[in-house]
C-alpha atoms as a PDB file:
ATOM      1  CA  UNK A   1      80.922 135.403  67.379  1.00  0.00           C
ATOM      2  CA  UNK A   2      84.635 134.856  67.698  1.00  0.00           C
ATOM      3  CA  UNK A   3      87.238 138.065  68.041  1.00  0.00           C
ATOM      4  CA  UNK A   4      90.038 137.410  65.075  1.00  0.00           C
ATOM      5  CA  UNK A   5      91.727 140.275  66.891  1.00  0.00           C
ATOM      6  CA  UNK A   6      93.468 138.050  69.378  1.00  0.00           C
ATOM      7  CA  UNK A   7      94.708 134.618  70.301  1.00  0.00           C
ATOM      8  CA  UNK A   8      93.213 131.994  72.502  1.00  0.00           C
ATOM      9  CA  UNK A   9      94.918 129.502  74.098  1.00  0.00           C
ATOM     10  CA  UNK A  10      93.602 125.613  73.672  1.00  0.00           C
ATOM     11  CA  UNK A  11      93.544 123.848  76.926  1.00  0.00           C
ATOM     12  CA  UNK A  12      94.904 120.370  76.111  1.00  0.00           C
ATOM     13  CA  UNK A  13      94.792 119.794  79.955  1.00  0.00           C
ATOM     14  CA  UNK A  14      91.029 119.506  80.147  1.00  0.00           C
ATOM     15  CA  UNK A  15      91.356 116.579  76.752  1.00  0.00           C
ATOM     16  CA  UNK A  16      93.772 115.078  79.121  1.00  0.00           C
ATOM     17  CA  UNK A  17      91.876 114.564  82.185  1.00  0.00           C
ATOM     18  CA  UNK A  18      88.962 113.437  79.945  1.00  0.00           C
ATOM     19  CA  UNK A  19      91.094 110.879  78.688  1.00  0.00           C
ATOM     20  CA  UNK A  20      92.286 109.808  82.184  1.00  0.00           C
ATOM     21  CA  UNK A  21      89.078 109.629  83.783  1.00  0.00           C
ATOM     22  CA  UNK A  22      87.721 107.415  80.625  1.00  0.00           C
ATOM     23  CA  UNK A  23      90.967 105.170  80.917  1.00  0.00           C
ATOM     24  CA  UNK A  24      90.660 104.878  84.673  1.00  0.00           C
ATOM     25  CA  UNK A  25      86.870 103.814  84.540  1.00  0.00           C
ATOM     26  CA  UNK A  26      87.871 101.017  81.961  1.00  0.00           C
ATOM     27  CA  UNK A  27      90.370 100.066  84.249  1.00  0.00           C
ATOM     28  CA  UNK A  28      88.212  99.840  87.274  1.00  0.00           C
ATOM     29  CA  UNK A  29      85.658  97.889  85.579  1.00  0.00           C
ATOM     30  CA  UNK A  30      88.273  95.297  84.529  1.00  0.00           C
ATOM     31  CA  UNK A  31      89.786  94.935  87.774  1.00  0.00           C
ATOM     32  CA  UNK A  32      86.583  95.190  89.655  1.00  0.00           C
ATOM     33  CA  UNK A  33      85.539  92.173  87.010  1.00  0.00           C
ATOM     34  CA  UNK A  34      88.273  89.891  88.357  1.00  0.00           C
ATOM     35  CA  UNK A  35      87.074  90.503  91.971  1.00  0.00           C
ATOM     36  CA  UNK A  36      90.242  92.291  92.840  1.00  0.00           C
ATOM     37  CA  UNK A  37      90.369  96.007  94.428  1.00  0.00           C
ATOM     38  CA  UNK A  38      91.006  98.745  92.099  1.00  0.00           C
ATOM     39  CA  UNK A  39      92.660 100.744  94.487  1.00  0.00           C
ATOM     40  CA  UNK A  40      95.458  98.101  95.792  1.00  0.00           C
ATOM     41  CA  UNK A  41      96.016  96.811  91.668  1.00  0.00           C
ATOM     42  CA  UNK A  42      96.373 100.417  90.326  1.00  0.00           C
ATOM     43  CA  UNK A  43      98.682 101.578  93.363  1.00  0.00           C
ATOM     44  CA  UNK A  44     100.629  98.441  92.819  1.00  0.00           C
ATOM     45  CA  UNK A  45     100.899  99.830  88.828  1.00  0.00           C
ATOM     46  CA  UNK A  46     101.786 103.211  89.854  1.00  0.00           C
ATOM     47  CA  UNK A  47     104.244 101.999  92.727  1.00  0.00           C
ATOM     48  CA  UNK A  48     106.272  99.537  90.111  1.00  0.00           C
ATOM     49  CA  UNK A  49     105.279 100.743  86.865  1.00  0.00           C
ATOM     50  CA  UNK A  50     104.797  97.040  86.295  1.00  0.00           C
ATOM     51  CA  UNK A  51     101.713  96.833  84.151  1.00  0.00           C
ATOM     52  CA  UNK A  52     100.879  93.487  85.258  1.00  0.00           C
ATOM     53  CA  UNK A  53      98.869  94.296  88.034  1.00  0.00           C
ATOM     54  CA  UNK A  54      96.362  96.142  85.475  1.00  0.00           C
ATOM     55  CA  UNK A  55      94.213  93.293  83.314  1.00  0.00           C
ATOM     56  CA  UNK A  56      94.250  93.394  79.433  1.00  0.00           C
ATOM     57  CA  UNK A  57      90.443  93.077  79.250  1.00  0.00           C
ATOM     58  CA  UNK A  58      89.010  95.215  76.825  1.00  0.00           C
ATOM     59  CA  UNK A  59      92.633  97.283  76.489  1.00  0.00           C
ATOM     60  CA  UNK A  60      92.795  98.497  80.411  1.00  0.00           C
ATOM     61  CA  UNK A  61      96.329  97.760  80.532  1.00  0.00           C
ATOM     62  CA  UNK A  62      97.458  99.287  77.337  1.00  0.00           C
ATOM     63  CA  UNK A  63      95.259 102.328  77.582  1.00  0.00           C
ATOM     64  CA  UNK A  64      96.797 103.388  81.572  1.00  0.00           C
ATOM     65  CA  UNK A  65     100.449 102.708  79.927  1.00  0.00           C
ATOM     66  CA  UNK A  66      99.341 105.937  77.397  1.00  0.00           C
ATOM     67  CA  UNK A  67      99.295 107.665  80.443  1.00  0.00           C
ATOM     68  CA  UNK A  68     102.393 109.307  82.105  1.00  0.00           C
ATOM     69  CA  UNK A  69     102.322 108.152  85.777  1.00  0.00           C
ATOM     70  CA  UNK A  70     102.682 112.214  86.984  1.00  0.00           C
ATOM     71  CA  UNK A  71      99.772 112.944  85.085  1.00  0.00           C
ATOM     72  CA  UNK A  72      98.065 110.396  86.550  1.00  0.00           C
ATOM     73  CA  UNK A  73      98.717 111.336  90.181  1.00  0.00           C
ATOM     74  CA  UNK A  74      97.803 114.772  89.165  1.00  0.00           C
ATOM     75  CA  UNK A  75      94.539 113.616  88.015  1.00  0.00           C
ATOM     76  CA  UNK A  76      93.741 111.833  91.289  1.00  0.00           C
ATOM     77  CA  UNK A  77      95.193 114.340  93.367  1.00  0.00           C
ATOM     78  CA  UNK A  78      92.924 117.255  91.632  1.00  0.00           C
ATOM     79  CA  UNK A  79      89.531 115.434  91.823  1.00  0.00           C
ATOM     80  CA  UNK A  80      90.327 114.734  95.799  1.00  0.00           C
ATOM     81  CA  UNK A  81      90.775 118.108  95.851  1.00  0.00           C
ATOM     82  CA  UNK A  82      88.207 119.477  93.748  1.00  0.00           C
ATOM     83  CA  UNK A  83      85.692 116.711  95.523  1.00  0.00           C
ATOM     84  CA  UNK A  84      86.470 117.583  98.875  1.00  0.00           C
ATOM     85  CA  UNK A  85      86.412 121.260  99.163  1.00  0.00           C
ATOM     86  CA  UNK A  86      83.025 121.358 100.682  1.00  0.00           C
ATOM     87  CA  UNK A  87      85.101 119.976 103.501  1.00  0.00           C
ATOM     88  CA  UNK A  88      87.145 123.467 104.156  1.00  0.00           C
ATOM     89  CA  UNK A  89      84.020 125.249 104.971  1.00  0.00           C
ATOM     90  CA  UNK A  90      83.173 122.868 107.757  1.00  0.00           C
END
């Protein structure tokens, strides 16, 4: 049962980051369906902000131009993180 005595706070961060990590899979399908490498074509897109390195199939380009380019790199910068921590305790 909820407390109406206070006031949480909606993390719109966590909707973000689902959002990015749905956008980025379409993307990586479409580029990995033209037999070109994901990372080089969305590096080139983040490097020029020139969508045309990210195909239209099935909306990949319009969906990662939704997405501001920081929040982006913060996605991909918190997963390595998050993904690699077992590597601290080594």
């Amino acid at each position: 049962m909820s407390n109406f005595n206070t006031t949480d706070i909606f993390d719109t961060k966590e909707l973000n980051r689902e959002y990015i990590k749905e956008t980025l899979k379409i993307v990586v399908a479409a580029i990995s369906n033209k037999n070109y490498d994901p990372i080089s074509q969305i590096l080139g897109y983040i490097k020029t902000n020139n969508p045309v390195y990210i195909p239209r199939d099935n909306k990949a380009r319009e969906r990662i131009m939704n997405i501001n380019k920081d929040e982006l790199l913060e996605y991909l910068l918190y997963y390595f993180i998050e993904e690699n921590k077992c590597l601290e305790k080594e």
